[in-house]
PDB file of N, CA and C in Angstrom:
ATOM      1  N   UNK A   1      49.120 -82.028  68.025  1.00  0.00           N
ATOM      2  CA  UNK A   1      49.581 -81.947  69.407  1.00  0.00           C
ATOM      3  C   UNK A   1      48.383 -81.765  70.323  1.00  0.00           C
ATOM      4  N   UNK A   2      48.508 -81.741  71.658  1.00  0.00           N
ATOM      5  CA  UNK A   2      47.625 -81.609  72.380  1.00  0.00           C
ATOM      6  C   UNK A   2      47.012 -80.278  72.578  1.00  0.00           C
ATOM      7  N   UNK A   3      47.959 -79.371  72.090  1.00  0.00           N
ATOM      8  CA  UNK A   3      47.426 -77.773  72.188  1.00  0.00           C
ATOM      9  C   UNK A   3      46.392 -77.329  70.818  1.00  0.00           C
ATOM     10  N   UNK A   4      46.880 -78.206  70.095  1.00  0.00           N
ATOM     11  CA  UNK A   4      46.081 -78.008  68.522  1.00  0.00           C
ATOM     12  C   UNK A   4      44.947 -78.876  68.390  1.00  0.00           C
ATOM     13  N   UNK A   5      43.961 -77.950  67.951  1.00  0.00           N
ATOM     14  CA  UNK A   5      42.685 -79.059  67.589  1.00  0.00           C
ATOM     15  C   UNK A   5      43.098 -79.946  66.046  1.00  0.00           C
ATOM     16  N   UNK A   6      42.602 -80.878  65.835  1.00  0.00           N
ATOM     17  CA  UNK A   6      42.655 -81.487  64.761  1.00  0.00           C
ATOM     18  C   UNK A   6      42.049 -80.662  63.353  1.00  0.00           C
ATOM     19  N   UNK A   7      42.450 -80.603  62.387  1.00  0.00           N
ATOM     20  CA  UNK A   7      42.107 -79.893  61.124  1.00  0.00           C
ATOM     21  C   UNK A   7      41.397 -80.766  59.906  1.00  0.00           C
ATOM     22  N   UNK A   8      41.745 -81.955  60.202  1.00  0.00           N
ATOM     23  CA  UNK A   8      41.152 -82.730  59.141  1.00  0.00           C
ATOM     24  C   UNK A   8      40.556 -83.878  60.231  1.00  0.00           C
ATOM     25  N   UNK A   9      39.298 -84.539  59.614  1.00  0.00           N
ATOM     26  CA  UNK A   9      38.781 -85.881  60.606  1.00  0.00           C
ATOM     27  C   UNK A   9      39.364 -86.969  59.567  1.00  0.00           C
ATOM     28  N   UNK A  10      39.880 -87.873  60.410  1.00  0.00           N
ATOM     29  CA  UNK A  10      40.420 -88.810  59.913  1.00  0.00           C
ATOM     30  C   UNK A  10      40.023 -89.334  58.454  1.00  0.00           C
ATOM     31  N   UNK A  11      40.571 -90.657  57.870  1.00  0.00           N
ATOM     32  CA  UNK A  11      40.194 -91.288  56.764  1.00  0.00           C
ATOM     33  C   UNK A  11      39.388 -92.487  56.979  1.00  0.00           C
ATOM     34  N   UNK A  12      38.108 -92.407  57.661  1.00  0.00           N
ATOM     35  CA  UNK A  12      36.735 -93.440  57.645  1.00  0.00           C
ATOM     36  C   UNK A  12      36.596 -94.292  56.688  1.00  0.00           C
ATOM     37  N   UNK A  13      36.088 -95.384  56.453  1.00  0.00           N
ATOM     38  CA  UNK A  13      35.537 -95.846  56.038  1.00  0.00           C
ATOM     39  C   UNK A  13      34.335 -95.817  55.168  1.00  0.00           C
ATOM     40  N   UNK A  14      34.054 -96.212  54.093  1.00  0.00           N
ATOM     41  CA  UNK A  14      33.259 -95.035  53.394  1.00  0.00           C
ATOM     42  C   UNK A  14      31.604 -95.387  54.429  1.00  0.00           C
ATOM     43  N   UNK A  15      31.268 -96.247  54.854  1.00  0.00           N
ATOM     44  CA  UNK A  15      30.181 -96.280  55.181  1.00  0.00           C
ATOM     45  C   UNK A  15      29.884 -95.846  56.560  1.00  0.00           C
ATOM     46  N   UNK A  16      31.057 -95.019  57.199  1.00  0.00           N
ATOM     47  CA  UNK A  16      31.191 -94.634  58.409  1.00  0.00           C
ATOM     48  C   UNK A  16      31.218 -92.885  57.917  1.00  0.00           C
ATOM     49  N   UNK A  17      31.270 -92.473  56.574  1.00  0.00           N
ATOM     50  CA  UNK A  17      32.080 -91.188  56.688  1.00  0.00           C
ATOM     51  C   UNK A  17      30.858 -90.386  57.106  1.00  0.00           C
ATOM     52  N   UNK A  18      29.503 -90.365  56.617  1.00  0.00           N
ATOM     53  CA  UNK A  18      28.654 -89.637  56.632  1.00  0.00           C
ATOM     54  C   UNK A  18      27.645 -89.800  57.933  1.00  0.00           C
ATOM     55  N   UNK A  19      28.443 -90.770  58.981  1.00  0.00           N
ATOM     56  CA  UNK A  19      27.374 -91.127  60.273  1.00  0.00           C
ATOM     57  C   UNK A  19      27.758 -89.767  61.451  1.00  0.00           C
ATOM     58  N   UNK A  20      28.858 -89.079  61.630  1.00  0.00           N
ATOM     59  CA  UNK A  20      29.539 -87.914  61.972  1.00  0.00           C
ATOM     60  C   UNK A  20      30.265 -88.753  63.221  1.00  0.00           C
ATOM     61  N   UNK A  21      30.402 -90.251  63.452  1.00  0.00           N
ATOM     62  CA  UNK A  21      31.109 -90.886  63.674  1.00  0.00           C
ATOM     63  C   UNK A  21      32.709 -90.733  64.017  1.00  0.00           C
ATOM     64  N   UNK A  22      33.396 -90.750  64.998  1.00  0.00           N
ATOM     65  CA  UNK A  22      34.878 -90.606  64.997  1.00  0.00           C
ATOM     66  C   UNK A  22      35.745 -91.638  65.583  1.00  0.00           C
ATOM     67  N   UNK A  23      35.666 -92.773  65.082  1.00  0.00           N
ATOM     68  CA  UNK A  23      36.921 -93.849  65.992  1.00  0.00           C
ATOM     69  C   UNK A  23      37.888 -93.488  65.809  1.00  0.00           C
ATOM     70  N   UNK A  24      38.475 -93.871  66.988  1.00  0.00           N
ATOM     71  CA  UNK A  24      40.334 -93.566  66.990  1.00  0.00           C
ATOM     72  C   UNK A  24      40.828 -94.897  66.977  1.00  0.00           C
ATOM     73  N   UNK A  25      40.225 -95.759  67.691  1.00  0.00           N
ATOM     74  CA  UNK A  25      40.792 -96.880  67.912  1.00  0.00           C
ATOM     75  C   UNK A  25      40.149 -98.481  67.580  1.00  0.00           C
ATOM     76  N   UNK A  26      40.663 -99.297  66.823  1.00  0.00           N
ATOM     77  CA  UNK A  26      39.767-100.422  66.903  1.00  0.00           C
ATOM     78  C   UNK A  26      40.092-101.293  68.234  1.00  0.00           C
ATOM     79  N   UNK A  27      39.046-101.873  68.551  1.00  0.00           N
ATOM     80  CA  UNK A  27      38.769-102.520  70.117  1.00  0.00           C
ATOM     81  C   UNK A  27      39.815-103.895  70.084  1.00  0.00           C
ATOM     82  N   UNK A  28      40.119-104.207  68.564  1.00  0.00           N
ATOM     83  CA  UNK A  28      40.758-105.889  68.552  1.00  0.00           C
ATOM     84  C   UNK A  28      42.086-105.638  69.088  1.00  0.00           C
ATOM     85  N   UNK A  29      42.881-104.487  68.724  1.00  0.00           N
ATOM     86  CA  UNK A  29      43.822-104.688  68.349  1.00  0.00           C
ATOM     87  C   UNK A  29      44.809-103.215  68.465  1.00  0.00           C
ATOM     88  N   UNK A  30      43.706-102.164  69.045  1.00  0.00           N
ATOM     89  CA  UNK A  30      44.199-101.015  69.075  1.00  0.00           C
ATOM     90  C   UNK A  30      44.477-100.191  67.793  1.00  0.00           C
ATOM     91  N   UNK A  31      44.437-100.527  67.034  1.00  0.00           N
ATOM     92  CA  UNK A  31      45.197-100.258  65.730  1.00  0.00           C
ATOM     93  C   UNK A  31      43.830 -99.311  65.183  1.00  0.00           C
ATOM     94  N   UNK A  32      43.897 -98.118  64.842  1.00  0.00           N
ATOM     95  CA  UNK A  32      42.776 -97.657  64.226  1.00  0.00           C
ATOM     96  C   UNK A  32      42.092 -97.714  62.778  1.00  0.00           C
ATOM     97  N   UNK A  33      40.939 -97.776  62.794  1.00  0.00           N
ATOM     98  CA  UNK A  33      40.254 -98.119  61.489  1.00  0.00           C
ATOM     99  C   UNK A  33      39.946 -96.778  60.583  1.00  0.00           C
ATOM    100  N   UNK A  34      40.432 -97.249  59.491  1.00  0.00           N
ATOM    101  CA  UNK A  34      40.884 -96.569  58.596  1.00  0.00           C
ATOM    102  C   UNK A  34      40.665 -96.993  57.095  1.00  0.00           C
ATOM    103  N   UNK A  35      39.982 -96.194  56.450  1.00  0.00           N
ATOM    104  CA  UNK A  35      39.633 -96.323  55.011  1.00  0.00           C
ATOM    105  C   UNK A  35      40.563 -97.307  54.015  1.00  0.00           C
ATOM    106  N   UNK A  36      39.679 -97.831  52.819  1.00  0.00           N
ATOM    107  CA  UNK A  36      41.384 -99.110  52.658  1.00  0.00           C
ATOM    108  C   UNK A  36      41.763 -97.855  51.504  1.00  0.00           C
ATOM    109  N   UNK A  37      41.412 -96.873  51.146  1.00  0.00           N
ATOM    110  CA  UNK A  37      42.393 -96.067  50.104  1.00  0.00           C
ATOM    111  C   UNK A  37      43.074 -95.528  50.864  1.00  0.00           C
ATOM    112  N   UNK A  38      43.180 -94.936  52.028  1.00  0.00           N
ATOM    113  CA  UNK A  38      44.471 -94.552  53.277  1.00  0.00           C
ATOM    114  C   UNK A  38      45.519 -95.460  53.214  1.00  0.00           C
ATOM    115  N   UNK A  39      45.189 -96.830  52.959  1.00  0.00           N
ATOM    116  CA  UNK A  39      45.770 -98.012  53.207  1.00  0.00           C
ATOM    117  C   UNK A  39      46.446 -98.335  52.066  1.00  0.00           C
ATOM    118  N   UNK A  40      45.984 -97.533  50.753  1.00  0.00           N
ATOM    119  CA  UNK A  40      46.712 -98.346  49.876  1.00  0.00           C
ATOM    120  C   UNK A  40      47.819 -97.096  49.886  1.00  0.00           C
ATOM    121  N   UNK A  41      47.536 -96.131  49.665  1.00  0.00           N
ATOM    122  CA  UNK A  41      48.455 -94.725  50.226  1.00  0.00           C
ATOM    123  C   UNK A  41      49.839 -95.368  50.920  1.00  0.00           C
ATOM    124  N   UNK A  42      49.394 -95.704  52.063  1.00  0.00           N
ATOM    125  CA  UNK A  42      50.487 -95.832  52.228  1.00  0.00           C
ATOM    126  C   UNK A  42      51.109 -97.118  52.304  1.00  0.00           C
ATOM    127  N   UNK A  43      50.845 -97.485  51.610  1.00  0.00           N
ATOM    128  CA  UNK A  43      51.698 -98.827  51.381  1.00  0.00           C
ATOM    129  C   UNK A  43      52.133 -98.536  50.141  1.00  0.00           C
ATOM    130  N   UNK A  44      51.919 -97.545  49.076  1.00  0.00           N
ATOM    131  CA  UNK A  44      52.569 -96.743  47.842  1.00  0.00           C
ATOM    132  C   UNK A  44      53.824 -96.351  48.505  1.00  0.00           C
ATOM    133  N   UNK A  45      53.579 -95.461  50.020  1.00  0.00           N
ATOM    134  CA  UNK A  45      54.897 -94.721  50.025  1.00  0.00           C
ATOM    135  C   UNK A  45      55.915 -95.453  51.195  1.00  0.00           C
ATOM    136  N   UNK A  46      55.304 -96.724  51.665  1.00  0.00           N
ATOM    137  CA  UNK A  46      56.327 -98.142  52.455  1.00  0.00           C
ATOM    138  C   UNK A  46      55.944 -99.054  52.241  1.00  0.00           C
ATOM    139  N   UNK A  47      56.676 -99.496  50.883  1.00  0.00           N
ATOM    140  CA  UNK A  47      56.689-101.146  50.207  1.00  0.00           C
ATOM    141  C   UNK A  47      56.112-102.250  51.699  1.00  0.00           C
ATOM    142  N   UNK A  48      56.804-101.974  52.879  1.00  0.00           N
ATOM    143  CA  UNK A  48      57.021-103.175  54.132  1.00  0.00           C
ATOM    144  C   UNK A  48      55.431-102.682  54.915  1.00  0.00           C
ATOM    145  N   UNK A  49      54.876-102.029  54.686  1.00  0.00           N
ATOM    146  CA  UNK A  49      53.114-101.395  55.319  1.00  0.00           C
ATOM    147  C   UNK A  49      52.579-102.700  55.430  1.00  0.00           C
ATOM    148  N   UNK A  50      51.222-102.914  56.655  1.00  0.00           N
ATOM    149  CA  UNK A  50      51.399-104.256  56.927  1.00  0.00           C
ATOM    150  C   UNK A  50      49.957-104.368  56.728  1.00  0.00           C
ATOM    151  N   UNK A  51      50.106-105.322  55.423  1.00  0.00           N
ATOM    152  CA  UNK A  51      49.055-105.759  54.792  1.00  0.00           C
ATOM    153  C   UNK A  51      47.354-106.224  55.434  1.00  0.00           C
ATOM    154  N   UNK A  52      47.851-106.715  56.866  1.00  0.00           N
ATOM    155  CA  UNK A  52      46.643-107.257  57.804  1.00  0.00           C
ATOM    156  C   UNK A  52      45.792-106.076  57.733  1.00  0.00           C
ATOM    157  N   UNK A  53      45.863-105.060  57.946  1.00  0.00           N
ATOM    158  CA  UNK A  53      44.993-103.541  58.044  1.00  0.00           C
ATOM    159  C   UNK A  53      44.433-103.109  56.637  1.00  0.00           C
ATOM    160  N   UNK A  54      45.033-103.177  55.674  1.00  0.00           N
ATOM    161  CA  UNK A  54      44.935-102.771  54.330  1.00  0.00           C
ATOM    162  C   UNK A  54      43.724-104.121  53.752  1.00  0.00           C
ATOM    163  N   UNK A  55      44.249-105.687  54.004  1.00  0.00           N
ATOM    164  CA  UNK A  55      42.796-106.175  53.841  1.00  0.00           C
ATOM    165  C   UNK A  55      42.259-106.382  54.720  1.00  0.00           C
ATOM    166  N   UNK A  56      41.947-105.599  55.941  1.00  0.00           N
ATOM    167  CA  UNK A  56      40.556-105.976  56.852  1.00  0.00           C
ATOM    168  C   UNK A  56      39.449-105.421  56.276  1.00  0.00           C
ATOM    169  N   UNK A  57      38.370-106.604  56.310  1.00  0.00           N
ATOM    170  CA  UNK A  57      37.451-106.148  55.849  1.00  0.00           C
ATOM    171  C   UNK A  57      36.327-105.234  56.141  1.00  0.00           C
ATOM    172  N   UNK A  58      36.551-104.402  57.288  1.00  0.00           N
ATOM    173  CA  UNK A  58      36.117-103.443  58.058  1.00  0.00           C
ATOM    174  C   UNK A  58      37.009-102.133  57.858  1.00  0.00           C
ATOM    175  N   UNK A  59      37.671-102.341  57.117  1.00  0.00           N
ATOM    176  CA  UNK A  59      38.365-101.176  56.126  1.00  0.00           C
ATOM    177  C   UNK A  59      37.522-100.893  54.207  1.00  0.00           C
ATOM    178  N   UNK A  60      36.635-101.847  54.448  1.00  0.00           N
ATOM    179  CA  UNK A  60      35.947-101.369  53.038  1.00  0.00           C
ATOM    180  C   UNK A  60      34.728-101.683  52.840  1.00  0.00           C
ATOM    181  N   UNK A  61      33.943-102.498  53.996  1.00  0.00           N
ATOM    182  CA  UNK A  61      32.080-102.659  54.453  1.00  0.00           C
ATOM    183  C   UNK A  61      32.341-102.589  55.794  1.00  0.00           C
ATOM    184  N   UNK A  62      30.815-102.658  56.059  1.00  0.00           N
ATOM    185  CA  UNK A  62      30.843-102.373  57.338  1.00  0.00           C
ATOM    186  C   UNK A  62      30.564-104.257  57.791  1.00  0.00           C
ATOM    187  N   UNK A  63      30.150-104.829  56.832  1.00  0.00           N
ATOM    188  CA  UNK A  63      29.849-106.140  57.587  1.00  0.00           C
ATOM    189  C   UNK A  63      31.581-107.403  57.421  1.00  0.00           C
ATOM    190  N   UNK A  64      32.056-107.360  58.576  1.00  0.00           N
ATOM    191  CA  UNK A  64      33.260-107.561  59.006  1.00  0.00           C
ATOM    192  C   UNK A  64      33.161-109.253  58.709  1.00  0.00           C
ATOM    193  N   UNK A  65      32.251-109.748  58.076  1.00  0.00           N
ATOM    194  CA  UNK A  65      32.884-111.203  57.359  1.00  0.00           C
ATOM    195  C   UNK A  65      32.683-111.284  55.713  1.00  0.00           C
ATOM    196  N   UNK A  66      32.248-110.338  55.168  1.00  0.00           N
ATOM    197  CA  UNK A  66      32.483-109.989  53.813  1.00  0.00           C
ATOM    198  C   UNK A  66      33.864-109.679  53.388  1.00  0.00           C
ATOM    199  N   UNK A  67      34.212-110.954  52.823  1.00  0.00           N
ATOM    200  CA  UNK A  67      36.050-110.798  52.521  1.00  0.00           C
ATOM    201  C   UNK A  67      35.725-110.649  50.773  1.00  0.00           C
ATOM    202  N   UNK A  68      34.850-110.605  49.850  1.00  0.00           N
ATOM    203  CA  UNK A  68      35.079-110.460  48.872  1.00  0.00           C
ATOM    204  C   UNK A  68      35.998-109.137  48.119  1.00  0.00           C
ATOM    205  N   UNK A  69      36.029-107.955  48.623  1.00  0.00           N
ATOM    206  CA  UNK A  69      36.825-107.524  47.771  1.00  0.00           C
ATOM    207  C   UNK A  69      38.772-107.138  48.942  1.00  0.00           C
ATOM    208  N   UNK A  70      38.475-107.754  49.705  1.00  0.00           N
ATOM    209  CA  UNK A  70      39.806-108.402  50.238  1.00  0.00           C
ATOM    210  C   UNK A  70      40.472-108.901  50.065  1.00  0.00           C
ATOM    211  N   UNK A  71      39.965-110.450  49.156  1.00  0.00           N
ATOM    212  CA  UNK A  71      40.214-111.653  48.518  1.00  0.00           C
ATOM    213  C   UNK A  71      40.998-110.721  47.352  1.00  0.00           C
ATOM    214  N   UNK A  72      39.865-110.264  46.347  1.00  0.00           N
ATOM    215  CA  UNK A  72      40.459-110.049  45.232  1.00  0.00           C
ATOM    216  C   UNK A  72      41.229-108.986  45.477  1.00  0.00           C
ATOM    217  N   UNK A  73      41.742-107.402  46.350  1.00  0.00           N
ATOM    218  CA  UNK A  73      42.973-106.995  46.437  1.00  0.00           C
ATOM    219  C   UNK A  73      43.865-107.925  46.800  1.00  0.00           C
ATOM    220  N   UNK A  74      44.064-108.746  47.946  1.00  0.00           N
ATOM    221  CA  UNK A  74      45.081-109.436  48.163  1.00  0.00           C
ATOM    222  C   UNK A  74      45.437-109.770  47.191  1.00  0.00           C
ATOM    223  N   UNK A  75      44.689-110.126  46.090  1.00  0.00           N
ATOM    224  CA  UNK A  75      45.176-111.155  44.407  1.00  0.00           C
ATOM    225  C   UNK A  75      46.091-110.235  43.586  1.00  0.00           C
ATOM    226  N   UNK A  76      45.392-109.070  43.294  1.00  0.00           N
ATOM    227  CA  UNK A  76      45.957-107.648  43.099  1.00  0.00           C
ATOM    228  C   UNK A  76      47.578-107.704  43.223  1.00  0.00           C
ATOM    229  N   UNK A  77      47.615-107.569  44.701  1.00  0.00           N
ATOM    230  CA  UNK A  77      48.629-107.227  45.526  1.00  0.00           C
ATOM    231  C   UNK A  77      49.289-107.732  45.248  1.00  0.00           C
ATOM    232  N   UNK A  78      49.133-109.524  45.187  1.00  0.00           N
ATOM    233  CA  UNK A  78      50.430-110.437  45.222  1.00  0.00           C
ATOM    234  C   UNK A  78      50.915-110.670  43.568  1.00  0.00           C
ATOM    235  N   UNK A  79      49.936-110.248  42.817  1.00  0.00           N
ATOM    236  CA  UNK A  79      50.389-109.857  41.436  1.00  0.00           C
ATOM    237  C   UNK A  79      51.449-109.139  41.305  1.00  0.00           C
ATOM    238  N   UNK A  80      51.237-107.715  41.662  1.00  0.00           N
ATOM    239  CA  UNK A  80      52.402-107.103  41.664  1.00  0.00           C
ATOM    240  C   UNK A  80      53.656-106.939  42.957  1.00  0.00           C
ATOM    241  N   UNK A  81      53.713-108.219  43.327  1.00  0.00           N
ATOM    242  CA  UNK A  81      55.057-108.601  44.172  1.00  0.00           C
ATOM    243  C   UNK A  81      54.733-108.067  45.739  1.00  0.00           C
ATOM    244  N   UNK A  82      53.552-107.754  46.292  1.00  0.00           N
ATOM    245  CA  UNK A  82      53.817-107.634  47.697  1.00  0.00           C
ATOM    246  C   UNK A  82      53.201-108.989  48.040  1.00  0.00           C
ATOM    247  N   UNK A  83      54.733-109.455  48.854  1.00  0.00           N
ATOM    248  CA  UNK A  83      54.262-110.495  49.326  1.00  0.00           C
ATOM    249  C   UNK A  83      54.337-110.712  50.935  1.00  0.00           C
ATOM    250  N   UNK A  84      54.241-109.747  52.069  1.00  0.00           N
ATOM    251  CA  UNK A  84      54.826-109.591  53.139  1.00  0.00           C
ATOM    252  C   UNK A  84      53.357-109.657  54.020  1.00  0.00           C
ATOM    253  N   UNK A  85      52.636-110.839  53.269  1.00  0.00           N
ATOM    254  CA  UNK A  85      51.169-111.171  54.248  1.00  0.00           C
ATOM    255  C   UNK A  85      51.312-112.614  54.751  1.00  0.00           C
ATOM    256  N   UNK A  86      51.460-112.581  56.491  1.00  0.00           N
ATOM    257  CA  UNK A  86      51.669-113.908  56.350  1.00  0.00           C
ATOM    258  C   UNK A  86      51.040-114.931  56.363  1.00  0.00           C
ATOM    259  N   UNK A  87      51.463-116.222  56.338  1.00  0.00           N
ATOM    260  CA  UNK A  87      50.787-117.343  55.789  1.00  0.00           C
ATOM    261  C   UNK A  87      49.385-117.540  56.521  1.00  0.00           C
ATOM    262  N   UNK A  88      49.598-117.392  57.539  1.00  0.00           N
ATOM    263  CA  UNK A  88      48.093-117.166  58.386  1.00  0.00           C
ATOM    264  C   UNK A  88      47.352-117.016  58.059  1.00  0.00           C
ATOM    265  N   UNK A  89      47.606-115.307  57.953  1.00  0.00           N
ATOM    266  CA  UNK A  89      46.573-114.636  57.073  1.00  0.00           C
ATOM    267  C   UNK A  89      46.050-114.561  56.125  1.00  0.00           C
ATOM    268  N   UNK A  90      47.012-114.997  55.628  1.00  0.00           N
ATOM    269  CA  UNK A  90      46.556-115.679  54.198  1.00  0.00           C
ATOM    270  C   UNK A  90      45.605-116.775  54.183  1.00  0.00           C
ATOM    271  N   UNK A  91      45.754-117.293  55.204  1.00  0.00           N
ATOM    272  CA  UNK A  91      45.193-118.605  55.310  1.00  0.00           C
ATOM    273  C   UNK A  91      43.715-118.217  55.360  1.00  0.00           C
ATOM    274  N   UNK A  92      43.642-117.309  56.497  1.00  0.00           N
ATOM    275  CA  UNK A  92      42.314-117.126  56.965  1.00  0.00           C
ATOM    276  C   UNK A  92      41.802-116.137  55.736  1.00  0.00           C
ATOM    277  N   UNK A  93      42.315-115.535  55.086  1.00  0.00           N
ATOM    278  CA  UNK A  93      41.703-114.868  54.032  1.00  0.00           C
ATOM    279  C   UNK A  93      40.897-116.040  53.179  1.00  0.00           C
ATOM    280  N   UNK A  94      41.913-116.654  52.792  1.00  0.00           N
ATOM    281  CA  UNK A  94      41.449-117.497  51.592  1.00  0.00           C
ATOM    282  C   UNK A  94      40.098-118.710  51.875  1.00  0.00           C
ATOM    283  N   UNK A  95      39.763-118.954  53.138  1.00  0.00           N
ATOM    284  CA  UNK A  95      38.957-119.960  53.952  1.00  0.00           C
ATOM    285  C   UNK A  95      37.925-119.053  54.404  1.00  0.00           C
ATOM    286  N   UNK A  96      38.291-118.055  54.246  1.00  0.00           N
ATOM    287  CA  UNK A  96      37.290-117.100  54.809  1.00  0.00           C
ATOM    288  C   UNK A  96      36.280-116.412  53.803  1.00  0.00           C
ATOM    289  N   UNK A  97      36.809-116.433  52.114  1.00  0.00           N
ATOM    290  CA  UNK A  97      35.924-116.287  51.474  1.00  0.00           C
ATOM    291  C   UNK A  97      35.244-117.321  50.416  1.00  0.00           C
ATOM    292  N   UNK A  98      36.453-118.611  50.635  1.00  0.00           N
ATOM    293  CA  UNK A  98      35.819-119.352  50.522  1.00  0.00           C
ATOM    294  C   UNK A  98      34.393-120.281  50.829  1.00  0.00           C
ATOM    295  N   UNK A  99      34.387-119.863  52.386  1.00  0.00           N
ATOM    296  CA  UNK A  99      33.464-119.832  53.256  1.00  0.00           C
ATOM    297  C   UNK A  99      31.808-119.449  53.086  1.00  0.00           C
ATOM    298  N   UNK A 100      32.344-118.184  52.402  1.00  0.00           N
ATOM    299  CA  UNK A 100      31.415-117.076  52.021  1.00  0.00           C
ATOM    300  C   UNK A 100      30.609-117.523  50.689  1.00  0.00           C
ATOM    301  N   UNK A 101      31.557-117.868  49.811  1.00  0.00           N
ATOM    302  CA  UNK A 101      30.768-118.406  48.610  1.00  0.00           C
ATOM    303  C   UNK A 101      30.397-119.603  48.592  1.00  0.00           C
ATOM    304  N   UNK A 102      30.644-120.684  49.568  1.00  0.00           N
ATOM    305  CA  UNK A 102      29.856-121.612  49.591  1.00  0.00           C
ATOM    306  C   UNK A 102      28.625-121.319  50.509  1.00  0.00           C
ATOM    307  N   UNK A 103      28.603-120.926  51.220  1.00  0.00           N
ATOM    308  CA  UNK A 103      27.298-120.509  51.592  1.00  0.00           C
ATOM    309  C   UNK A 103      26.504-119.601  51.042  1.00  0.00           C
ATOM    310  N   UNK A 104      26.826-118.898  50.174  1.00  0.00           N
ATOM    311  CA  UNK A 104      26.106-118.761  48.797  1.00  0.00           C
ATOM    312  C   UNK A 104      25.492-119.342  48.115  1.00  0.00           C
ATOM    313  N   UNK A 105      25.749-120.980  48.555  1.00  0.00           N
ATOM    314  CA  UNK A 105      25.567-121.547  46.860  1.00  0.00           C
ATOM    315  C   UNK A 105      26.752-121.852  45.789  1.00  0.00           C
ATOM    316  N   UNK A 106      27.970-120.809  45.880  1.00  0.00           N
ATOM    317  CA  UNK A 106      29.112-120.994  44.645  1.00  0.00           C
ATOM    318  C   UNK A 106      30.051-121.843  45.374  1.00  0.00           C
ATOM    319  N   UNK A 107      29.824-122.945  45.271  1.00  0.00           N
ATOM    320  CA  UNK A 107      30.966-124.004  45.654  1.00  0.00           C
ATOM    321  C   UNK A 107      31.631-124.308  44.633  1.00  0.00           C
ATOM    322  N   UNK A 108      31.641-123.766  43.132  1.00  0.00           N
ATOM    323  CA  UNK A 108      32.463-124.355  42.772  1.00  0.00           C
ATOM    324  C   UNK A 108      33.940-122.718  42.222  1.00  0.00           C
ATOM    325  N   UNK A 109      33.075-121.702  43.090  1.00  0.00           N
ATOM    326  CA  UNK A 109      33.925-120.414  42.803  1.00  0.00           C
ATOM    327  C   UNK A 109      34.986-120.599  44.717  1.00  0.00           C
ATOM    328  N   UNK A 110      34.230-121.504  45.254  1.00  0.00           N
ATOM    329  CA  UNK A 110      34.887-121.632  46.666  1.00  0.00           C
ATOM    330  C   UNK A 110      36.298-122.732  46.318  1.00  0.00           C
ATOM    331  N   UNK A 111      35.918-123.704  45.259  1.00  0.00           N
ATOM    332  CA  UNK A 111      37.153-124.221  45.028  1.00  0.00           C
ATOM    333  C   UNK A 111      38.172-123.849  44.457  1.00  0.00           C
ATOM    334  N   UNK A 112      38.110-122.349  43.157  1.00  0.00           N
ATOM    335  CA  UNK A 112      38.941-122.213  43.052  1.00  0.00           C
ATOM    336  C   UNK A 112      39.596-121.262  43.722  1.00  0.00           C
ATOM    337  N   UNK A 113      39.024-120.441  44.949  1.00  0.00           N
ATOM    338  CA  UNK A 113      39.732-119.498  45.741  1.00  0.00           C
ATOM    339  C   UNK A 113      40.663-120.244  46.726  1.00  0.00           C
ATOM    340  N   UNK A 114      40.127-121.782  46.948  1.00  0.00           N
ATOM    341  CA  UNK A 114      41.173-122.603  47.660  1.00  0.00           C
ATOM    342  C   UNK A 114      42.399-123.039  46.889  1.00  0.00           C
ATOM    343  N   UNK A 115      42.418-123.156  45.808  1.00  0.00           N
ATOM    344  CA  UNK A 115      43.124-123.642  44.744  1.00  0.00           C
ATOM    345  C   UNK A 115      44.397-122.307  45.148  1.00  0.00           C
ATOM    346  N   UNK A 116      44.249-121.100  45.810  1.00  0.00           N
ATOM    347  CA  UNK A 116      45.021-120.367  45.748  1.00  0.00           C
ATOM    348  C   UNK A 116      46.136-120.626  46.678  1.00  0.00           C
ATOM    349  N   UNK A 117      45.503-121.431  47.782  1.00  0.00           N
ATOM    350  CA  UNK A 117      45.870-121.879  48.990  1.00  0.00           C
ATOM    351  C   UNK A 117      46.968-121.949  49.536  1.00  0.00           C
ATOM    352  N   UNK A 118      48.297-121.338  49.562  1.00  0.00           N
ATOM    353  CA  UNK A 118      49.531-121.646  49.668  1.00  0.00           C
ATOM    354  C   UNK A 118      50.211-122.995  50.318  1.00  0.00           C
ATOM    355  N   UNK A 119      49.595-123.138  51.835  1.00  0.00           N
ATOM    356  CA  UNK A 119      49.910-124.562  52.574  1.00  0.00           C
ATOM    357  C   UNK A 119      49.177-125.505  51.405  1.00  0.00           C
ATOM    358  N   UNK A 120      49.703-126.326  50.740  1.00  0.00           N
ATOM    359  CA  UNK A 120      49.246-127.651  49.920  1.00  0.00           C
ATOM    360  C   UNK A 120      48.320-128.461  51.210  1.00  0.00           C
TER     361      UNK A 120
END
């Protein structure tokens, strides 16, 4: 409440936790940034938790076009039946680290992350 100071500082990001850093809010979208184990939390305790936040990749590096371990939770995820990410996003996930490993060099690890591709 407004009369109470806060008791715990939020759930950071791990590469934010030790800067003494405090966002409340992210600038895109309002939505605050938040550690992705907060994220998987609670999407344990609401199946319908909305996946866009849980893989942003500014929920688990600090460099916000590194989708590699985004990619592979989303894979995770849709393994065990959450499927409530939409196609979009999906989209842009999957092009987005595809992206990444071809400019690496791994074009042929970029084809099979497209291979995942839902739109044919």
């Amino acid at each position: 409440t407004s009369e109470c100071e806060k008791y715990a500082c939020c759930p950071l990001p791990p590469y934010l936790e030790d800067s003494g850093c405090v966002i409340e809010e992210d600038d895109n979208g309002g939505r605050p940034l938040r550690d992705v184990c907060f994220h998987l939390l609670k999407l344990y305790s609401d199946r319908s938790y909305e996946l866009d936040q849980l893989l942003d990749p500014r929920s688990i590096t600090s460099d916000p076009l590194d989708f590699r371990l985004s990619w592979h939770l989303w894979e995770v995820l849709r393994a065990l039946n959450y499927s409530h990410l939409s196609q979009q996003s999906w989209g842009v996930l999957n092009t987005s680290y595809a992206a990444q490993l071809e400019s690496e060099g791994l074009w042929e690890w970029a084809v099979f992350v497209m291979l995942h591709e839902p739109d044919t």
